[in-house]
Protein backbone atom coordinates (compact mmCIF):
# COMPACT_ATOMS: atom_id res chain seq x y z
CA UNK A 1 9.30 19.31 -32.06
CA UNK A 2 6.78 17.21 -29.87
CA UNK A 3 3.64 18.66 -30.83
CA UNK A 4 0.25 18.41 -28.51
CA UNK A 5 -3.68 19.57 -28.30
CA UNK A 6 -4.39 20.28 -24.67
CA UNK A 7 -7.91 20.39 -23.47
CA UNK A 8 -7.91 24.65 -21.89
CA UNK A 9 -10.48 26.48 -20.45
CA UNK A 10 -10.90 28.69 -23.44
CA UNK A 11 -11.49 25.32 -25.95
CA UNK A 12 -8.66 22.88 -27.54
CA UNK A 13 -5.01 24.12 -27.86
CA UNK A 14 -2.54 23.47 -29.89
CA UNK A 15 0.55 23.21 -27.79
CA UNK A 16 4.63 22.52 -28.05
CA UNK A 17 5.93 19.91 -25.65
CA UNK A 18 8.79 21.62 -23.75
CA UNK A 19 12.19 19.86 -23.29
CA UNK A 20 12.33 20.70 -19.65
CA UNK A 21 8.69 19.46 -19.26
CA UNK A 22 5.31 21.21 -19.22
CA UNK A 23 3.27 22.44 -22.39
CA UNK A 24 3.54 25.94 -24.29
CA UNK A 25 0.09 26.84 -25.43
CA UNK A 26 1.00 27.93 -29.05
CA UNK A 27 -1.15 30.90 -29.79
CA UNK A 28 -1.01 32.44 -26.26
CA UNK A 29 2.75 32.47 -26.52
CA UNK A 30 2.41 33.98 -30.37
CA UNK A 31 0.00 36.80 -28.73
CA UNK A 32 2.05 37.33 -25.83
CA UNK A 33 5.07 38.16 -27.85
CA UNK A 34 3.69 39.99 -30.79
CA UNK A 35 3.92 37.15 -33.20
CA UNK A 36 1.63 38.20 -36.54
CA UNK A 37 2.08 34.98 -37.91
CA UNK A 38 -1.48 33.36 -38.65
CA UNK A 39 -0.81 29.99 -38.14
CA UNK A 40 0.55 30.03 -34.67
CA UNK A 41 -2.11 32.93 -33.42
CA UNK A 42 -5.21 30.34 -34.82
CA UNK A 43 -4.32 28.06 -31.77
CA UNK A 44 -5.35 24.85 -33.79
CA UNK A 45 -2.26 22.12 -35.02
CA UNK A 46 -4.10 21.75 -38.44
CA UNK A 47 -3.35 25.69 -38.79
CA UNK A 48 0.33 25.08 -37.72
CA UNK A 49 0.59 21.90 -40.00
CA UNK A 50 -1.15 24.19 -43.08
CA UNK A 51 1.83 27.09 -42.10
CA UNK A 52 4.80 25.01 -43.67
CA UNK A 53 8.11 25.81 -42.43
CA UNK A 54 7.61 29.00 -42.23
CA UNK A 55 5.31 28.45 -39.47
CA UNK A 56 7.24 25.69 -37.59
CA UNK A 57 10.34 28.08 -37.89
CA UNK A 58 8.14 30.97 -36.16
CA UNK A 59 7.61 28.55 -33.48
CA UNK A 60 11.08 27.15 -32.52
CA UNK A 61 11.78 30.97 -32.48
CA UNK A 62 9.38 30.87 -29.44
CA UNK A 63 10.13 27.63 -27.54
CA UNK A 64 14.11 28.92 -27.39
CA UNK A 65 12.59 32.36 -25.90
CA UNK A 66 10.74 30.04 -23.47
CA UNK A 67 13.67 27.84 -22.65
CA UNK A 68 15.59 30.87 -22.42
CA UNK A 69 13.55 32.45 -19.63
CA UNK A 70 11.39 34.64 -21.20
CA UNK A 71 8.88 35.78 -18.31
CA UNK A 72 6.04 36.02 -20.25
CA UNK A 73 6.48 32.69 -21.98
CA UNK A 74 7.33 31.16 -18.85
CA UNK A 75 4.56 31.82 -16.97
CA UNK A 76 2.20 30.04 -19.75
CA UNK A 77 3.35 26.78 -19.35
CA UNK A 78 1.27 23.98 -18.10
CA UNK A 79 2.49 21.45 -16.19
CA UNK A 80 2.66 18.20 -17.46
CA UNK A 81 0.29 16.91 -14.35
CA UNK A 82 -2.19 19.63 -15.37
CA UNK A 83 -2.40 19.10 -18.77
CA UNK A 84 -5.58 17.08 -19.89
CA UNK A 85 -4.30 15.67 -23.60
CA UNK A 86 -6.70 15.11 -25.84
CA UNK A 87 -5.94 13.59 -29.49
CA UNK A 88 -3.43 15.69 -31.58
CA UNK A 89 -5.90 16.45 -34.57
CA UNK A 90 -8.80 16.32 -32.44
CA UNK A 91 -10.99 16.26 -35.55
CA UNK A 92 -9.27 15.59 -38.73
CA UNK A 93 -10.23 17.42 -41.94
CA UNK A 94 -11.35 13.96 -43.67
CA UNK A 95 -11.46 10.47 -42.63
CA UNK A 96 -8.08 8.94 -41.81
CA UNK A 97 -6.81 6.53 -43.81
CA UNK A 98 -5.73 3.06 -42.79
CA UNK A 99 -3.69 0.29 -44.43
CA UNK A 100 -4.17 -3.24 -43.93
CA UNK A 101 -2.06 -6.48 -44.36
CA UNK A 102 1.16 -4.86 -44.35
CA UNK A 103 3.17 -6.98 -42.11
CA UNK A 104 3.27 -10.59 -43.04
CA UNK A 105 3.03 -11.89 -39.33
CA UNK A 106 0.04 -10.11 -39.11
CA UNK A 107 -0.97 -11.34 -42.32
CA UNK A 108 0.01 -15.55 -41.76
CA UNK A 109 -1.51 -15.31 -38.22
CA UNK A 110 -4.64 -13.71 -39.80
CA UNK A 111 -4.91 -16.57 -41.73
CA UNK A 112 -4.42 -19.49 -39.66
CA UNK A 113 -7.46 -17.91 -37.06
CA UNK A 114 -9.71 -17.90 -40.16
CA UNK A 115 -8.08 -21.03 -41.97
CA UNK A 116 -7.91 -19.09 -45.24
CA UNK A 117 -5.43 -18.79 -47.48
CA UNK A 118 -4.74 -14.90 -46.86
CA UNK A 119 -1.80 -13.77 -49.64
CA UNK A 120 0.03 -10.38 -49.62
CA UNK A 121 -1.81 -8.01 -52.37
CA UNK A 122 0.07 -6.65 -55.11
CA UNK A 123 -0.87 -3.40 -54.26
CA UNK A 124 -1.91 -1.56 -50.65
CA UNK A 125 -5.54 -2.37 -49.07
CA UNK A 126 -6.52 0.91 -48.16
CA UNK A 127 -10.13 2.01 -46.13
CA UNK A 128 -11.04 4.81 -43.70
CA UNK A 129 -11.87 5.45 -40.10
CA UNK A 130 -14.04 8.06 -39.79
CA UNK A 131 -13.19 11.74 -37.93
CA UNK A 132 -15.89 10.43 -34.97
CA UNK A 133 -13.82 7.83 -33.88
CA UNK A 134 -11.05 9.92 -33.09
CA UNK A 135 -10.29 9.87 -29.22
CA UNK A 136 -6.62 10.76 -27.61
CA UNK A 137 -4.52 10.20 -24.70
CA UNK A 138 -6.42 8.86 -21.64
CA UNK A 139 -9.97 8.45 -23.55
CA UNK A 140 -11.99 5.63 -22.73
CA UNK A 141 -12.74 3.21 -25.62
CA UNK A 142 -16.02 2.52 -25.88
CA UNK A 143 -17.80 -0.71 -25.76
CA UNK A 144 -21.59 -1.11 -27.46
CA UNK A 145 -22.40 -4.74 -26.83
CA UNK A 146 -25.39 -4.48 -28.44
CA UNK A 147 -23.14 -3.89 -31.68
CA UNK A 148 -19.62 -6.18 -31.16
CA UNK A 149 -18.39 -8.30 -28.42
CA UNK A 150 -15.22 -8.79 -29.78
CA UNK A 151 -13.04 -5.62 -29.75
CA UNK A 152 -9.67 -6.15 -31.16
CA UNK A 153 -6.45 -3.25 -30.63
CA UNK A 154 -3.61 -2.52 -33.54
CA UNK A 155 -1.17 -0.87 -33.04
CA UNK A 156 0.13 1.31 -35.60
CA UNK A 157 2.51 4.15 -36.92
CA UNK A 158 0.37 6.92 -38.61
CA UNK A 159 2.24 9.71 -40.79
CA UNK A 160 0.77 13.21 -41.03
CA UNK A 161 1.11 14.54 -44.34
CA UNK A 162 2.31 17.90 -44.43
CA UNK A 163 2.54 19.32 -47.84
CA UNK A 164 -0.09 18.62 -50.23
CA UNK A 165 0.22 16.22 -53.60
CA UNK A 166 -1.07 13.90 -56.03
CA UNK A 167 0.83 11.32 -58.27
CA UNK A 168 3.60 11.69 -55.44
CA UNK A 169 6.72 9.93 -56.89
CA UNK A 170 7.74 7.77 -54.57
CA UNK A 171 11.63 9.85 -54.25
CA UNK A 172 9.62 12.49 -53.20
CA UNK A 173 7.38 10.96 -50.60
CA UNK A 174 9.17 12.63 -47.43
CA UNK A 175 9.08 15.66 -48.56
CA UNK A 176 5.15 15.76 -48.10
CA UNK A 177 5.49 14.43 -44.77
CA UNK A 178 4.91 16.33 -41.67
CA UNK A 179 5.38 14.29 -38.85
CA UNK A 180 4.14 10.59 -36.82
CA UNK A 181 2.06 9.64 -34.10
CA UNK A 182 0.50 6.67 -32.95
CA UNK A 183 -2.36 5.37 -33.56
CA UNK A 184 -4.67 2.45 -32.07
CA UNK A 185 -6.85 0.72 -34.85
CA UNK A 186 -9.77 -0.53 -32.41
CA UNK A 187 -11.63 -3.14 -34.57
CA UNK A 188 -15.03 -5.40 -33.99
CA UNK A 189 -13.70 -7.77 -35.76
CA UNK A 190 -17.23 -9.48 -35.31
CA UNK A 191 -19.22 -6.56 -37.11
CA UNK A 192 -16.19 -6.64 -39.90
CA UNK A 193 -17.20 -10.50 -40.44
CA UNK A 194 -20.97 -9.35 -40.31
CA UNK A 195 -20.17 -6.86 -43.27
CA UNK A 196 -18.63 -9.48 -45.39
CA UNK A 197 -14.91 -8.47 -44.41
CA UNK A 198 -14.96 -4.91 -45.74
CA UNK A 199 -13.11 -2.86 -42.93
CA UNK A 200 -14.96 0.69 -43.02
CA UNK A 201 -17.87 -0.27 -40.47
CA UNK A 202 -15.83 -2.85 -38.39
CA UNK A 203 -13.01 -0.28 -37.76
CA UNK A 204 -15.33 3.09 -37.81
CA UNK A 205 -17.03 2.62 -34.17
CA UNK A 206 -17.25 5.74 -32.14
CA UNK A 207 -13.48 5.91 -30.19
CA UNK A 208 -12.17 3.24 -32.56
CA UNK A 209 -9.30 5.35 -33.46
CA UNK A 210 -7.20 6.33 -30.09
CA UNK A 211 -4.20 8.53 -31.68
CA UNK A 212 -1.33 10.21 -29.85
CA UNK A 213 -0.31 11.42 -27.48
CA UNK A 214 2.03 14.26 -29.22
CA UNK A 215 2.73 14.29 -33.41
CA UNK A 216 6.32 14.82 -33.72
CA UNK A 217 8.08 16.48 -36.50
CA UNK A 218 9.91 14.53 -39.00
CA UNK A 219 13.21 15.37 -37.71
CA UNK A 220 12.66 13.87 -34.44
CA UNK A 221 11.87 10.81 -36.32
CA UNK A 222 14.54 10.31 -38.52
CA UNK A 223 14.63 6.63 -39.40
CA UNK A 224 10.45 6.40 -39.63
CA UNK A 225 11.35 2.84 -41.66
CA UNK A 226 13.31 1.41 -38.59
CA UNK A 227 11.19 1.75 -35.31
CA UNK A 228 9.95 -0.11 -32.42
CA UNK A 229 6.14 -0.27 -31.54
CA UNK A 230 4.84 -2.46 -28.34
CA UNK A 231 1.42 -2.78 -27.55
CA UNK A 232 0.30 -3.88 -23.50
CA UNK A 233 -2.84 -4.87 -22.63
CA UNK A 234 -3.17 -5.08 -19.39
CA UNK A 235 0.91 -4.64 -18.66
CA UNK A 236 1.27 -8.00 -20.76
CA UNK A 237 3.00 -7.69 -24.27
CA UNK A 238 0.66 -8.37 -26.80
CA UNK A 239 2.48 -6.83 -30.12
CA UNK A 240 5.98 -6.14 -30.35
CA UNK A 241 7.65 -5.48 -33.43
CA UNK A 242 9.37 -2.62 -36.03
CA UNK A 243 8.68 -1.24 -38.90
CA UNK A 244 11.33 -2.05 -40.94
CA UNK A 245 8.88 -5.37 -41.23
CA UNK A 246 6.41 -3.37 -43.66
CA UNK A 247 5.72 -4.66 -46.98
CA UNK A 248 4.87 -1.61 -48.15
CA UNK A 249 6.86 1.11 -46.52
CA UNK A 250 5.98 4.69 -46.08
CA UNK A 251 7.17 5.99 -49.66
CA UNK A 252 5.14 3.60 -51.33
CA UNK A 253 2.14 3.75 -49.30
CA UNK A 254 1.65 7.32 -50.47
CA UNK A 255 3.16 7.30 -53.72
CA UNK A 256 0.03 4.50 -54.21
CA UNK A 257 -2.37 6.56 -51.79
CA UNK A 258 -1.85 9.58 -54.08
CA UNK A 259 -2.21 8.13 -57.47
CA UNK A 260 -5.02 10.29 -58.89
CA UNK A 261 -6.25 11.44 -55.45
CA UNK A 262 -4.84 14.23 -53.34
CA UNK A 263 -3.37 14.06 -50.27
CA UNK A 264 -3.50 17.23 -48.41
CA UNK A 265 -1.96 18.99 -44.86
CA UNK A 266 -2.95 17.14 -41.89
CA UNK A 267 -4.47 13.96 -43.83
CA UNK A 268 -3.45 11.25 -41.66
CA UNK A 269 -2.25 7.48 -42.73
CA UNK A 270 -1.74 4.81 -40.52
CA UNK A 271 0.57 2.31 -41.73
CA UNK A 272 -0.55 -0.99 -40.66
CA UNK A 273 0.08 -3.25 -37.85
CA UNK A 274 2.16 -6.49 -36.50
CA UNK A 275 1.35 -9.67 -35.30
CA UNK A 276 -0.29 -10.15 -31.80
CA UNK A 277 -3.70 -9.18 -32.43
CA UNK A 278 -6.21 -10.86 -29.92
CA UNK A 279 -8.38 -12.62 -32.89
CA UNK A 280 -5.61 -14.38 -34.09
CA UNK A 281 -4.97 -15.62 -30.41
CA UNK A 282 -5.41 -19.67 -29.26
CA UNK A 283 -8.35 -19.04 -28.18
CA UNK A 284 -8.93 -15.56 -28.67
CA UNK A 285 -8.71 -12.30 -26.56
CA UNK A 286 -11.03 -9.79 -27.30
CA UNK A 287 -10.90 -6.21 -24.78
CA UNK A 288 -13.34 -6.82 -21.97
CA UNK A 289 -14.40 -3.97 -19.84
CA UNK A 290 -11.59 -2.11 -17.51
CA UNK A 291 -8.47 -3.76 -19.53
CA UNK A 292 -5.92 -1.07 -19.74
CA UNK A 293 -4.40 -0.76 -23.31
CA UNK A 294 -1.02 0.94 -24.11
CA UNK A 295 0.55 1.53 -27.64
CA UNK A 296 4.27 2.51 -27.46
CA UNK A 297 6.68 3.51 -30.14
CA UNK A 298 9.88 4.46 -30.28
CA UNK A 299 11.09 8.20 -30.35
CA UNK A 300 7.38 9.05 -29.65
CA UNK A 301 5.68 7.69 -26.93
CA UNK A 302 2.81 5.81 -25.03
CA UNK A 303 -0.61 6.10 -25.62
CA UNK A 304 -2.77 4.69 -23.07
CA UNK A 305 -6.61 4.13 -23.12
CA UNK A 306 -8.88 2.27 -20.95
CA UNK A 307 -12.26 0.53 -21.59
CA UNK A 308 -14.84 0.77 -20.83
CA UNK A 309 -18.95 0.42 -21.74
CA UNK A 310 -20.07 3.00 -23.93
């Protein structure tokens, strides 16, 4: 399933992309047919995520009522051109976590634009975005010149993790996952050299983390370890790669994310990006004000933001 949060009248809804088009608010289509199950009647994704398969199996139980023409159901769908998206987990439960250097494009062209020796770690370089800069589909990113003049994109695969562990063996990775979206690591790469490299305050902006525009289920993804992502700025190609390039791939990144720390329903990861950054450009491209930036990957989407000043 292609799951969304649409902006409504009544507040933020967690919503099923139909196959036919249009959006099926989740809890109004529980409480028009009588569903008791909690996690669909909350209205929130995090609550659907949290409901397991039990919850997810409730719900395709409704979308086949809808597709089958169920008046009531019917008649709750918003169409696509009406629908005002807004990220998927509008505000995490905790601060998503990140990855870096886990391409080795990303990592040699890194390296010449600093002219540093930049090796691959033994072990994942993990840091946090926090829940504030969380934006979705269509939100501006925001520029604070006062703060960074040189706004970088990445983007980037980010798993949902669906069942909670810790010490997750690395055989057993999948089976905590929920589902992927995209994700757009927005970076002042200026304030990240100001901070001597860490990545927490140069990657934790307000809007510095642009994710959707749906999460889809892990069956929709089946081959998470062989996609394409694309990012445009502008309609040129910027980043264009898969993610069968990972040096780290999925099942290791949480096996090593969960080694004595839990991991828990709805935590989000992002994965790490490709080459094409604008820092590592000759010379480099920074995002000005009104550049259009899109981050595409295959089997779930395009997420497109705009810029502008804050």
């Amino acid at each position: 399933m292609r799951l969304a949060t649409i902006k409504l009248s009544s507040g933020p809804a967690c919503a099923v992309e139909m196959p036919a088009g249009g959006y099926l608010p989740v809890a109004a289509a529980a409480a028009a047919t009588g569903s008791s199950e909690r996690a669909l009647l909350d209205g929130r994704l995090q609550a659907l995520i949290e409901g397991g398969d039990a919850a997810l199996a409730a719900l395709a139980r409704l979308v086949s009522a809808a597709e089958a023409g169920e008046a009531a159901l019917a008649a709750l769908i918003v169409a696509p051109g009406d629908a005002d998206l807004l990220a998927p987990l509008p505000r995490p439960e905790k601060n998503v976590f990140c990855v870096g250097r886990n391409y080795a494009e990303h990592i040699a062209e890194g390296a010449r634009a600093q002219n540093a020796v930049v090796n691959v770690t033994e072990v994942p370089v993990f840091f946090t975005k926090p829940r504030t800069a969380v934006i979705g589909e269509g939100a501006t990113i925001p520029l604070f010149p006062h703060v960074s003049t040189h706004i970088d994109y990445e983007v980037e695969l980010a798993v949902i993790i669906g069942k909670a562990g810790r010490d997750i063996a690395r055989d057993d990775a999948y089976a905590h996952v929920f589902g992927y979206t995209i994700l757009n690591d927005v970076t002042a790469r200026d304030v990240q050299r100001r901070h001597g490299g860490q990545y927490f305050k140069g990657k934790g902006l307000d809007g510095s983390c642009p994710m959707g525009p749906v999460v889809v289920t892990k069956d929709e993804l089946p081959d998470p370890q062989n996609t394409g992502l694309r990012l445009f700025v502008n309609g040129e190609r910027r980043q264009d790669s898969t993610t069968a390039q990972m040096i780290f791939d999925i099942p290791a990144l949480i096996a090593s994310l969960s080694e004595g720390l839990t991991l828990e329903p709805g935590d989000v990861l992002a994965t790490g990006t490709p080459s094409g950054v604008g820092y590592a450009m000759e010379p480099p491209r920074f995002l000005t004000d009104g550049d259009e930036v899109v981050c595409e990957i295959d089997g779930i989407g395009r997420l497109t933001n705009t810029v502008r000043p804050a």
